[in-house]
N, C-alpha and C. Protein backbone atom coordinates (compact mmCIF):
# COMPACT_ATOMS: atom_id res chain seq x y z
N UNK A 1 0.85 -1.18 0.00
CA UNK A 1 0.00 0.00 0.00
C UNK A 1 0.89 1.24 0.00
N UNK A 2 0.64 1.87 -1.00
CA UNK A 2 1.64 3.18 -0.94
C UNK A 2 0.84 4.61 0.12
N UNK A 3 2.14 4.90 0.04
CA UNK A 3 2.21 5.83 1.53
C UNK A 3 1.07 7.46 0.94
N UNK A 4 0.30 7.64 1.80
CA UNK A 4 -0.38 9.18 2.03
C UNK A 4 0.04 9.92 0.73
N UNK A 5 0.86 10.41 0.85
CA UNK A 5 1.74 11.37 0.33
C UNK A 5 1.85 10.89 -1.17
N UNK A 6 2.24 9.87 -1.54
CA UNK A 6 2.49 9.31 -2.82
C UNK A 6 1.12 9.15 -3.36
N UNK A 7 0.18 8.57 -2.88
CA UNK A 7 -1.22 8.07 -3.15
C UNK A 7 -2.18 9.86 -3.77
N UNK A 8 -1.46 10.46 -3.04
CA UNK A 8 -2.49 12.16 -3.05
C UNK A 8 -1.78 12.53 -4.51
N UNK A 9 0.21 12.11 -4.57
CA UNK A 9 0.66 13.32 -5.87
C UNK A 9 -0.01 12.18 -6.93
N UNK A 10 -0.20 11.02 -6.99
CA UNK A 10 -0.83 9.81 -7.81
C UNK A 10 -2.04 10.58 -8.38
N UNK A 11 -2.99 10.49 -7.31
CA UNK A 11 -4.27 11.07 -7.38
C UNK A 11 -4.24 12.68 -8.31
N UNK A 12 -3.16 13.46 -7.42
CA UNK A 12 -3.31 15.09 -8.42
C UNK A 12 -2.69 14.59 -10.15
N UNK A 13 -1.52 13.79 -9.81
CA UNK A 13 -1.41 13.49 -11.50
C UNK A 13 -2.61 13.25 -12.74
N UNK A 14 -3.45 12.05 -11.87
CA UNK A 14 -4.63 11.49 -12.93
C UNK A 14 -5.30 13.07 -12.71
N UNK A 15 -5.82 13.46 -11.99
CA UNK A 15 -6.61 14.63 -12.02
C UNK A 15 -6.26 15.83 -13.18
N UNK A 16 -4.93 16.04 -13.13
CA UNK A 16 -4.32 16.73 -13.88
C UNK A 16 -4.58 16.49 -15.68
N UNK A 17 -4.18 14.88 -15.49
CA UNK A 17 -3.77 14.17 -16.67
C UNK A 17 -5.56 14.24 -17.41
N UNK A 18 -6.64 13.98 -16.45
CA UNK A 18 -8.16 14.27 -16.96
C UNK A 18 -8.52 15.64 -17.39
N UNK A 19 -8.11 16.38 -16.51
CA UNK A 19 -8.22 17.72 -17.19
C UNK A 19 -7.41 18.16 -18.69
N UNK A 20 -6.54 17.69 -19.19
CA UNK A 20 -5.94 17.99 -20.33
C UNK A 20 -6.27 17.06 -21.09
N UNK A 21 -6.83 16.30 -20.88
CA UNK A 21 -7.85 15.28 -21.98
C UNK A 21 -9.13 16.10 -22.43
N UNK A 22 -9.49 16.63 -21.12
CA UNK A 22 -10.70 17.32 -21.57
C UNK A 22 -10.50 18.64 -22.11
N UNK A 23 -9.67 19.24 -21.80
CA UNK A 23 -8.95 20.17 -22.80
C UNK A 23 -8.74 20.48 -24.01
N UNK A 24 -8.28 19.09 -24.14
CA UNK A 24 -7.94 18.95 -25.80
C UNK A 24 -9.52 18.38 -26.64
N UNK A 25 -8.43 19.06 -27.76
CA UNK A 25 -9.63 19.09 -28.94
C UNK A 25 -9.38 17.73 -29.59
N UNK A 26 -8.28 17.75 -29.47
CA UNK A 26 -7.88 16.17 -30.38
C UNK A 26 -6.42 15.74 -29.58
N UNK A 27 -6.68 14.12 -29.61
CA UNK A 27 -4.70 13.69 -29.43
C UNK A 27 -4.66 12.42 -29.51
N UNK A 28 -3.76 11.79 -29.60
CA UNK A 28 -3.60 10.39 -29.99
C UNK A 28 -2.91 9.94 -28.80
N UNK A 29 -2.63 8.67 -29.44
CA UNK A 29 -2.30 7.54 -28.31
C UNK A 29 -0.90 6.98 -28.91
N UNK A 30 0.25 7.02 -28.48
CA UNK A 30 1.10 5.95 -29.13
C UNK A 30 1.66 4.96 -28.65
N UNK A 31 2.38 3.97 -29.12
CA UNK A 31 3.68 2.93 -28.15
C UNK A 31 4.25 3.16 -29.11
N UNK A 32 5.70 3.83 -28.46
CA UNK A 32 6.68 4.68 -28.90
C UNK A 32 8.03 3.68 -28.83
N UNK A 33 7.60 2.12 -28.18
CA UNK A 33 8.75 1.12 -28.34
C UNK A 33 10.06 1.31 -29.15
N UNK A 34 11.50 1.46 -28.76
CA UNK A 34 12.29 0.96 -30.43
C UNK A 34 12.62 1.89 -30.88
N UNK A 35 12.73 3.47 -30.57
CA UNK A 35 13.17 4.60 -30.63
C UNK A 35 14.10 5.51 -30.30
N UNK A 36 14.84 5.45 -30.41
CA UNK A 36 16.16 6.15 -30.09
C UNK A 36 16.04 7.68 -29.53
N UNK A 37 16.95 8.21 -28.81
CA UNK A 37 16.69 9.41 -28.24
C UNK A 37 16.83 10.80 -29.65
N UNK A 38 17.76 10.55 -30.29
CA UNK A 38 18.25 11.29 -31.00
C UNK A 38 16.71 11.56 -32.20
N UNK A 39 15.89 10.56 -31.73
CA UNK A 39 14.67 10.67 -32.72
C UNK A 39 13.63 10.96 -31.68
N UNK A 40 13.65 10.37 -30.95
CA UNK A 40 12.36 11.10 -29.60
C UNK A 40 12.69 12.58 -29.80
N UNK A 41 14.19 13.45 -29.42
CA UNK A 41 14.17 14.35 -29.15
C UNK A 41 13.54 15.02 -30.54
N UNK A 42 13.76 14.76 -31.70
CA UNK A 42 13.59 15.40 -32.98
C UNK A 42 11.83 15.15 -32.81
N UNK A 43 11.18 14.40 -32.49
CA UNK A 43 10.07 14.36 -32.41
C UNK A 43 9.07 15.37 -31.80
N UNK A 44 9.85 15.29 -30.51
CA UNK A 44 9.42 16.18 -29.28
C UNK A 44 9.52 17.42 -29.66
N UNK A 45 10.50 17.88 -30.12
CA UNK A 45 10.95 19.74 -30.61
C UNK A 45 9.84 19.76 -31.73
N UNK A 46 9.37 19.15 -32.78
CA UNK A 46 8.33 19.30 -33.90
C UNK A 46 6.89 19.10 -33.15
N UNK A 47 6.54 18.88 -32.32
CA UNK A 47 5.33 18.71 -31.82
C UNK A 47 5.17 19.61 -30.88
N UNK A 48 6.33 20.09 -30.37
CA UNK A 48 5.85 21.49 -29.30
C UNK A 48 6.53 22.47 -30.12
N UNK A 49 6.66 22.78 -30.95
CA UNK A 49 6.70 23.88 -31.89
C UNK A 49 5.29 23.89 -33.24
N UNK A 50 4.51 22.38 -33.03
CA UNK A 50 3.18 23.13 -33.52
C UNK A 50 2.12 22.59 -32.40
N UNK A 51 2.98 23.29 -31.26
CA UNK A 51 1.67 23.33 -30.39
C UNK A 51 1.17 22.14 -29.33
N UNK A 52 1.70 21.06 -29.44
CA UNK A 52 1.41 19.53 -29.30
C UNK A 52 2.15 19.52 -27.52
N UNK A 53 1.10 18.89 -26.96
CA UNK A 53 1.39 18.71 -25.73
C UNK A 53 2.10 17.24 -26.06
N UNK A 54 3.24 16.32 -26.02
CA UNK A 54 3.40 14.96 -25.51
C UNK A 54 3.77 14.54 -24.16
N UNK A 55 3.53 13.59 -23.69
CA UNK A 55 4.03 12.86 -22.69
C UNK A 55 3.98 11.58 -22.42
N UNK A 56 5.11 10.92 -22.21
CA UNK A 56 5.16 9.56 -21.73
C UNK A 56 4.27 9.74 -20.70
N UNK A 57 3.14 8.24 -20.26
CA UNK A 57 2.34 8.17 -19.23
C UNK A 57 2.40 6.57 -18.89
N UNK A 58 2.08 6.34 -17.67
CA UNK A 58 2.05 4.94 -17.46
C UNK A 58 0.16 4.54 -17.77
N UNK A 59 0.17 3.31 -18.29
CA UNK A 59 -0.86 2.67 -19.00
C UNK A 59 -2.18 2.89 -17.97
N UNK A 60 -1.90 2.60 -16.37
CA UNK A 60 -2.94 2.55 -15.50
C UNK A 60 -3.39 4.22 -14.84
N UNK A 61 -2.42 5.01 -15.15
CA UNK A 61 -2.24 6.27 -14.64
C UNK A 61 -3.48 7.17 -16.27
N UNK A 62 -3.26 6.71 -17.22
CA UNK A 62 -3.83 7.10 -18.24
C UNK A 62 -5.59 6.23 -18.49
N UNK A 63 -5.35 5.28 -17.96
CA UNK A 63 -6.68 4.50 -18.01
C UNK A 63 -7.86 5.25 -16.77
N UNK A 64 -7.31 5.19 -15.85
CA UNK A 64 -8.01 6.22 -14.86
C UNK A 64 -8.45 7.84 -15.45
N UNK A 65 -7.66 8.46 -15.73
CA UNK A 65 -7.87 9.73 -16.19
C UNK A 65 -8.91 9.99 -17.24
N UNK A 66 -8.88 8.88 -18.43
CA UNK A 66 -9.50 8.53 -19.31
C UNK A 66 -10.93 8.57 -19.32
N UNK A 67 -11.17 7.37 -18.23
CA UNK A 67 -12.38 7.18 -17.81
C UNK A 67 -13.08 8.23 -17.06
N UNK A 68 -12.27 9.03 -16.07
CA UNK A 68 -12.59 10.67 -15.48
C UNK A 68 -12.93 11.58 -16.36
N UNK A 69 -12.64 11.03 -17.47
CA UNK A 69 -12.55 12.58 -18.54
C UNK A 69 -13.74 12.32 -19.43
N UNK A 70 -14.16 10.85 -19.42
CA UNK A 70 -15.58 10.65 -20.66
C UNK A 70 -14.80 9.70 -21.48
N UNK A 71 -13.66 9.04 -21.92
CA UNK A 71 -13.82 8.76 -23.19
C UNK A 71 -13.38 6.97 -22.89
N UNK A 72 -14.38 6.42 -23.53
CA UNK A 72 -14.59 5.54 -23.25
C UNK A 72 -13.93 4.42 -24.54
N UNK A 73 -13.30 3.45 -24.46
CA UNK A 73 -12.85 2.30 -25.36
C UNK A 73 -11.36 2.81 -25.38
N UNK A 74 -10.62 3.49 -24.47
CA UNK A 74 -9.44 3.77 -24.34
C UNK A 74 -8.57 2.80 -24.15
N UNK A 75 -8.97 2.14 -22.91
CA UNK A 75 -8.45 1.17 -22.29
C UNK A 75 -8.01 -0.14 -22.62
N UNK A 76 -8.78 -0.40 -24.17
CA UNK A 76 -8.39 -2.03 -24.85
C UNK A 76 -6.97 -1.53 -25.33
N UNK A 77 -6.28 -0.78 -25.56
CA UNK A 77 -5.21 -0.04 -26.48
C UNK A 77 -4.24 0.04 -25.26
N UNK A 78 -4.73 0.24 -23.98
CA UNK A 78 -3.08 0.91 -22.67
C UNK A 78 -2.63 -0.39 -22.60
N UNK A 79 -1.34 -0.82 -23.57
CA UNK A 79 -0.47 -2.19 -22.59
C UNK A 79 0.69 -1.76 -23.51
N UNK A 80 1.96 -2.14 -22.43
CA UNK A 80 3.34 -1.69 -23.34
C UNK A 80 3.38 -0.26 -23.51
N UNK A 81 4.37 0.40 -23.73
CA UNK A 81 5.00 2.16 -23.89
C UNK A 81 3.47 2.55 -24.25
N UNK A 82 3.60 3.45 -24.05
CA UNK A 82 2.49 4.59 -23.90
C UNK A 82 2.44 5.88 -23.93
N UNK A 83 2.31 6.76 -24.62
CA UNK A 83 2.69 7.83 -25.09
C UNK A 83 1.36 8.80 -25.11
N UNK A 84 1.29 9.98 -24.87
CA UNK A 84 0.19 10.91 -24.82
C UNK A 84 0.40 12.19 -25.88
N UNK A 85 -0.21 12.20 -26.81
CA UNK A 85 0.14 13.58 -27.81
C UNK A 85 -1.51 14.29 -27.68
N UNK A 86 -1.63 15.59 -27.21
CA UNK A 86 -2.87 16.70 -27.07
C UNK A 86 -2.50 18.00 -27.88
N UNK A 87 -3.74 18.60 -28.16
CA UNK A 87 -3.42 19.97 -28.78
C UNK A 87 -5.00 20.34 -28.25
N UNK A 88 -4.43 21.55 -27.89
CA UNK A 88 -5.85 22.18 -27.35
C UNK A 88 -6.30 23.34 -28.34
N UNK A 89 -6.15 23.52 -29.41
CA UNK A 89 -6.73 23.96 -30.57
C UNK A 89 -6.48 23.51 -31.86
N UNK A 90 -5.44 23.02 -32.53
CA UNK A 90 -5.53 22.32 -34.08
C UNK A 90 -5.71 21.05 -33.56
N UNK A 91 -6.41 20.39 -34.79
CA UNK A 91 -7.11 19.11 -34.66
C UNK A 91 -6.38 18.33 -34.97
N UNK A 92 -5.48 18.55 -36.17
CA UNK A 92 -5.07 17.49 -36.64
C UNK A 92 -3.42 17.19 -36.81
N UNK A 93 -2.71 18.89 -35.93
CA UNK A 93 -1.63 18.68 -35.89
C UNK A 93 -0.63 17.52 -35.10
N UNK A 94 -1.13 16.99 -33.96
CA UNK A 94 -0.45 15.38 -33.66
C UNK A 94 -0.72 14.49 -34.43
N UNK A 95 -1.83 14.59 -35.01
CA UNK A 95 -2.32 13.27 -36.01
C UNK A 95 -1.12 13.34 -37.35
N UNK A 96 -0.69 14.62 -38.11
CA UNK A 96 0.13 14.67 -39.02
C UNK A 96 1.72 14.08 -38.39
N UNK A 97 2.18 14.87 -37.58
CA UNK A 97 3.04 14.80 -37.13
C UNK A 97 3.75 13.03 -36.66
N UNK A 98 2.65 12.46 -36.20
CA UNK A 98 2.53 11.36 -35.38
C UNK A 98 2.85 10.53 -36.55
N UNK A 99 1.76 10.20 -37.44
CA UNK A 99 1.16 9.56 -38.76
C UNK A 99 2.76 9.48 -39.41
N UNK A 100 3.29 10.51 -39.45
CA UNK A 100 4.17 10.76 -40.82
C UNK A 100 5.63 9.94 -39.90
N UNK A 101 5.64 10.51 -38.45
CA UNK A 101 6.97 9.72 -37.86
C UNK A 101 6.66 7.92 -37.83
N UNK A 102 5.52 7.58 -37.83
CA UNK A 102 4.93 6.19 -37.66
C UNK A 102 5.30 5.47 -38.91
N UNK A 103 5.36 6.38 -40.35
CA UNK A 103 5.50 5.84 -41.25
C UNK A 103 7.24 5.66 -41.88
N UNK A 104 7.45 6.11 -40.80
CA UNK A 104 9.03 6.20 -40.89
C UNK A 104 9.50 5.43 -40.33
N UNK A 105 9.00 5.07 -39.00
CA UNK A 105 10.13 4.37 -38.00
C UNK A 105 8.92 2.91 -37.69
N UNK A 106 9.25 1.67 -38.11
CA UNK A 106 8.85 0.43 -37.95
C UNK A 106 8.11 0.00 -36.49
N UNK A 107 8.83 0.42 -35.39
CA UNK A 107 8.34 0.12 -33.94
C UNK A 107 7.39 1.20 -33.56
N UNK A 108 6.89 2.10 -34.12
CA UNK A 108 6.58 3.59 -33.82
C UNK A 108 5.29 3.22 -34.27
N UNK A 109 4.13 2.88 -33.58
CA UNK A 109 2.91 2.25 -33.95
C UNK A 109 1.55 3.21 -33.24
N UNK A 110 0.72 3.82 -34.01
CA UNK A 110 -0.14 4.86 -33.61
C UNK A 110 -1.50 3.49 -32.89
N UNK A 111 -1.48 4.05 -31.57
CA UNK A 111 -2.91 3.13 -30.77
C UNK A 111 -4.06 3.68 -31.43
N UNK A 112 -4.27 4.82 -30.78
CA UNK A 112 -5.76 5.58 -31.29
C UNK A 112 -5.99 7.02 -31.07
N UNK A 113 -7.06 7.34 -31.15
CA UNK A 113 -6.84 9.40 -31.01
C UNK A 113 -8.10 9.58 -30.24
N UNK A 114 -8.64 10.36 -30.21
CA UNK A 114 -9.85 11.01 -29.93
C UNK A 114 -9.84 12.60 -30.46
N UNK A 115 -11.12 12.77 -30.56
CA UNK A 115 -11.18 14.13 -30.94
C UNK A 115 -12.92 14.29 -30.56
N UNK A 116 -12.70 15.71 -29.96
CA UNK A 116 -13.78 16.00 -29.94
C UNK A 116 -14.76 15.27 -28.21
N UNK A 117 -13.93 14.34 -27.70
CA UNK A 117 -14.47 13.55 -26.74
C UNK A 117 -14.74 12.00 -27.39
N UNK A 118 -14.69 11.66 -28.92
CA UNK A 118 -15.13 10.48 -29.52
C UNK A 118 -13.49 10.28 -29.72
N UNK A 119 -13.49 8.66 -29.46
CA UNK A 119 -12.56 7.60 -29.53
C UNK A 119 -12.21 7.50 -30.70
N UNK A 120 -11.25 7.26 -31.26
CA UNK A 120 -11.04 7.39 -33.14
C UNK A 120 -10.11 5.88 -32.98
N UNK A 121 -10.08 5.10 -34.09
CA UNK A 121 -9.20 4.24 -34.38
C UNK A 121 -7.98 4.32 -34.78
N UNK A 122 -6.85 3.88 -34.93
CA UNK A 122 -5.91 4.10 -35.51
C UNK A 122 -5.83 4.51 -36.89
N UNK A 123 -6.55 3.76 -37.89
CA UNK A 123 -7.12 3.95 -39.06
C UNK A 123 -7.80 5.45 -39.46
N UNK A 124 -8.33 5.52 -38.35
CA UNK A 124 -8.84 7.27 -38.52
C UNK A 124 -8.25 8.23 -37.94
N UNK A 125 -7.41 7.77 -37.33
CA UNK A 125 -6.26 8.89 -37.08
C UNK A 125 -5.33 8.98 -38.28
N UNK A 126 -5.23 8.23 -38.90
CA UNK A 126 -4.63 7.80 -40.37
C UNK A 126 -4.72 8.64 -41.14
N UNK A 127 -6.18 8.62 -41.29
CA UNK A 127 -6.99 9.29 -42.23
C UNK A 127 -6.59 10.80 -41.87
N UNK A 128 -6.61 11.56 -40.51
CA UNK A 128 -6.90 12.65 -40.32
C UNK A 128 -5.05 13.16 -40.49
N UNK A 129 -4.65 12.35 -40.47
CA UNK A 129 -2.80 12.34 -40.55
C UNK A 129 -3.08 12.62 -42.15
N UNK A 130 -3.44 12.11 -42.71
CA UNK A 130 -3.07 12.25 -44.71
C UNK A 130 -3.52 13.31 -44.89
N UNK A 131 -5.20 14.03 -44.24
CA UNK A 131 -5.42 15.24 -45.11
C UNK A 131 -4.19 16.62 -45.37
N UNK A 132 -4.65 17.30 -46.19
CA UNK A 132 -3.75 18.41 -46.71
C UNK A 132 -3.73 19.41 -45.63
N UNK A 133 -2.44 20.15 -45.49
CA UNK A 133 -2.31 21.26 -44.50
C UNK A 133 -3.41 22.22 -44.65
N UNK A 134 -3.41 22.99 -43.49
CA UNK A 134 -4.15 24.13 -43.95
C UNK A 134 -3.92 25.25 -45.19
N UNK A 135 -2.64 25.55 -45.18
CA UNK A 135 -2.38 26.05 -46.09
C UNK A 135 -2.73 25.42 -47.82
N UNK A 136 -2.64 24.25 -47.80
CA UNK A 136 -2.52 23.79 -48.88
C UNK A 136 -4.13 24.00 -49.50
N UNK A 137 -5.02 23.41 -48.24
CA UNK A 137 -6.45 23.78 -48.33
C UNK A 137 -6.70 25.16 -48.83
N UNK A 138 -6.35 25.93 -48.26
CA UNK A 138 -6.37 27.17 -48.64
C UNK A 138 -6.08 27.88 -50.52
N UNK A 139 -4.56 27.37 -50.35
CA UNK A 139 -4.71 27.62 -51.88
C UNK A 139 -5.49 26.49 -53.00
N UNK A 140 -5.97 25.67 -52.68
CA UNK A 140 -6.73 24.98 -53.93
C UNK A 140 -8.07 25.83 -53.34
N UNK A 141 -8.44 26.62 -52.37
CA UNK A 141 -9.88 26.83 -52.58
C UNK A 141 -9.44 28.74 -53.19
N UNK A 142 -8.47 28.99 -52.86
CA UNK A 142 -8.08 30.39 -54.17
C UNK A 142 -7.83 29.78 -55.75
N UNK A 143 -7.28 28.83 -55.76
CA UNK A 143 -7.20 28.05 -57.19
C UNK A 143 -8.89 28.25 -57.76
N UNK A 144 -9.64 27.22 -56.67
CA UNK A 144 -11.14 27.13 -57.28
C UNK A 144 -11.61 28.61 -57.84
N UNK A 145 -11.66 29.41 -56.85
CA UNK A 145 -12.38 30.59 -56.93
C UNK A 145 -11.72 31.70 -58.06
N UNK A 146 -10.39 31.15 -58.57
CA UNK A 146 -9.95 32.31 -59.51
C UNK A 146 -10.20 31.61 -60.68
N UNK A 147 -10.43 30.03 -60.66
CA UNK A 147 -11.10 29.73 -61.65
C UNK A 147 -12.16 30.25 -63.14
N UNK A 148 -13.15 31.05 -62.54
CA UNK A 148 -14.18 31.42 -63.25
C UNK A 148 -13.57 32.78 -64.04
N UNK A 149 -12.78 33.03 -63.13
CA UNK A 149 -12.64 34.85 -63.69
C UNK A 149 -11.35 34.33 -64.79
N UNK A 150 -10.19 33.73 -64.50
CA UNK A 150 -9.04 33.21 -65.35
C UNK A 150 -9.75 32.64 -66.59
N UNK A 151 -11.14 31.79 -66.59
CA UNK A 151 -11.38 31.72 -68.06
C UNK A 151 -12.27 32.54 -68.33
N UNK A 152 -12.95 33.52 -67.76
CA UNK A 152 -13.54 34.73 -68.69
C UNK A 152 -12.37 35.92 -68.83
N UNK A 153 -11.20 35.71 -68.71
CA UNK A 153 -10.22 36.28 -69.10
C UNK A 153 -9.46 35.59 -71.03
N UNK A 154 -9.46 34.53 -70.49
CA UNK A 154 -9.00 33.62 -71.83
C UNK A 154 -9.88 34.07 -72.85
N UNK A 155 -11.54 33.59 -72.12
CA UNK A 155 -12.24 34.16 -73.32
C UNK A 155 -12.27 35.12 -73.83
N UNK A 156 -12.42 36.46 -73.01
CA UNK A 156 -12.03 37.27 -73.70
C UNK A 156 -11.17 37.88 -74.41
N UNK A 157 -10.15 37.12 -74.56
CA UNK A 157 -9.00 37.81 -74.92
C UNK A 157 -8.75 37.01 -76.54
N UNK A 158 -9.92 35.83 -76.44
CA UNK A 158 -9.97 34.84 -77.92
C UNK A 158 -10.59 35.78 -78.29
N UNK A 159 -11.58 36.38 -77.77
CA UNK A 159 -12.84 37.78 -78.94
C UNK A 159 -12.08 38.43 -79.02
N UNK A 160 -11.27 39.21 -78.60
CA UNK A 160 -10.37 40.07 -79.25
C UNK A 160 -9.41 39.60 -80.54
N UNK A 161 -8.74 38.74 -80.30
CA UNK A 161 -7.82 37.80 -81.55
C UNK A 161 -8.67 37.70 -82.92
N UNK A 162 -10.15 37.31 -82.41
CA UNK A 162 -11.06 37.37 -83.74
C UNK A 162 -11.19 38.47 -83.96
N UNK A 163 -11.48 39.61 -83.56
CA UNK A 163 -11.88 40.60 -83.90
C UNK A 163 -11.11 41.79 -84.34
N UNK A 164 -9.66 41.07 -84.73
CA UNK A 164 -8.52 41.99 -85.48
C UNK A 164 -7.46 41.96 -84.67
N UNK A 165 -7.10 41.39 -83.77
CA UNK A 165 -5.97 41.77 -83.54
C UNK A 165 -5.62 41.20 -81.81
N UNK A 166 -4.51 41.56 -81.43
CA UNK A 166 -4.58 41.41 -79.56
C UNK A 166 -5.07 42.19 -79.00
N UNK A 167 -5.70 42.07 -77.74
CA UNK A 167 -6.39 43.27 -76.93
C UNK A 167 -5.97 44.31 -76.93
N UNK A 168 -4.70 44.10 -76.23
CA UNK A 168 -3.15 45.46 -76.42
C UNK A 168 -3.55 46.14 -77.54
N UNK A 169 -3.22 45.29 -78.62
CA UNK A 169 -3.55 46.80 -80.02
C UNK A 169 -4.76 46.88 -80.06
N UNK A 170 -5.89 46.33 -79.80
CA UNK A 170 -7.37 47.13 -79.83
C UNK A 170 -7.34 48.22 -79.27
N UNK A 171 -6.38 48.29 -77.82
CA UNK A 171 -7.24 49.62 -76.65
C UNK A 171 -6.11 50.97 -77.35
N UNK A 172 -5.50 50.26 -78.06
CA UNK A 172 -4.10 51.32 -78.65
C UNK A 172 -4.96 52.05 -79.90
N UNK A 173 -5.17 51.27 -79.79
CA UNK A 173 -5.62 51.93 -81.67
C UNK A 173 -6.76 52.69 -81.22
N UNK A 174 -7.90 52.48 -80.41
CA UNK A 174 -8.68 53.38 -79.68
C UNK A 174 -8.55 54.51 -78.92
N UNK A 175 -7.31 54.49 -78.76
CA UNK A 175 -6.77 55.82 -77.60
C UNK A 175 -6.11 57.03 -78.33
C-alpha cells in the first residue's frame, strides 16, 4: 500500500492528466517502443513547436484519467509504452506529425486518437494524418475561386484575336 503522500501526488497526476484530456480538442495515443533518443528528441521539438502537448504516461495512470474525462474504449489499447500527444486547438496537428513519424520508423505504432471527446481508431487517425495542410487547403480553394474569372479572361481575350488583332492593339488603336 503506498504511503499518504504518494497516493495524493498519484491522485493530483490522474486529475491533472483528466483535465488535459478534456482540454484537448484532439490527441492520440502511441507505443513509442524501439526509438532512439536522437529521434524522440527530434520528435518532441516538432510537436511542441506546432503546439502539441506529448508525454510519456504509465498505462494505469492514463486509463483512470481517461475514464474521469468521458472517453470511453481507451483502455483495450493501454499495454506496453504509452505515449500521450494533445493539442488544445488544431485538430489534426499530432495526427500529421505522429502519422508521418509512424511511417518512418517500424516500432513507432499509432494506438488511437480522440477528438472531440469520440474515440477514433488508428485507421482514422490515419486518415486525419493524410489530409492536406491548412495552407494547402487554402490555396486549392483560391485556385477554385480564380477559376471562373481566369477563363472569362482567356475568353475574352480569344474575342479580341477574332476581332482583329490582340487586346493590347485594340485599346491602342482606340486611344
Amino acid at each position: 500500500m503506498p504511503s499518504a503522500t504518494i497516493l495524493s501526488e498519484k491522485q493530483k497526476f490522474v486529475a491533472d492528466l483528466a483535465e488535459q484530456l478534456k482540454n484537448a480538442v484532439a490527441g492520440v495515443i502511441v507505443d513509442y517502443k524501439g526509438i532512439n533518443v536522437a529521434d524522440d528528441t527530434a520528435l518532441r521539438k516538432e510537436l511542441r513547436e506546432a503546439g502539441v502537448k506529448y508525454t510519456v504516461v504509465k498505462n494505469t495512470m492514463l486509463r483512470l484519467a481517461a475514464r474521469e474525462a468521458g472517453l470511453n474504449g481507451v483502455e483495450e489499447v493501454l499495454e506496453g509504452t504509452t505515449a500521450l500527444a494533445t493539442s488544445d486547438s488544431d485538430y489534426v496537428a499530432a495526427a500529421k506529425i505522429l502519422c508521418k513519424y509512424a511511417d518512418a520508423h517500424e516500432n513507432f505504432n499509432i494506438k488511437l486518437g480522440f477528438m472531440d471527446g469520440a474515440v477514433l481508431d488508428a485507421a482514422k487517425v490515419q486518415e486525419l494524418g493524410n489530409l492536406p495542410s491548412k495552407e494547402e487547403l487554402l490555396t486549392q480553394l483560391v485556385y477554385v475561386l480564380s477559376a471562373p474569372m481566369r477563363g472569362l479572361a482567356v475568353s475574352l481575350n480569344e474575342i479580341a484575336k477574332k476581332q482583329g488583332g490582340e487586346a493590347g492593339e485594340t485599346e491602342e488603336a482606340t486611344a
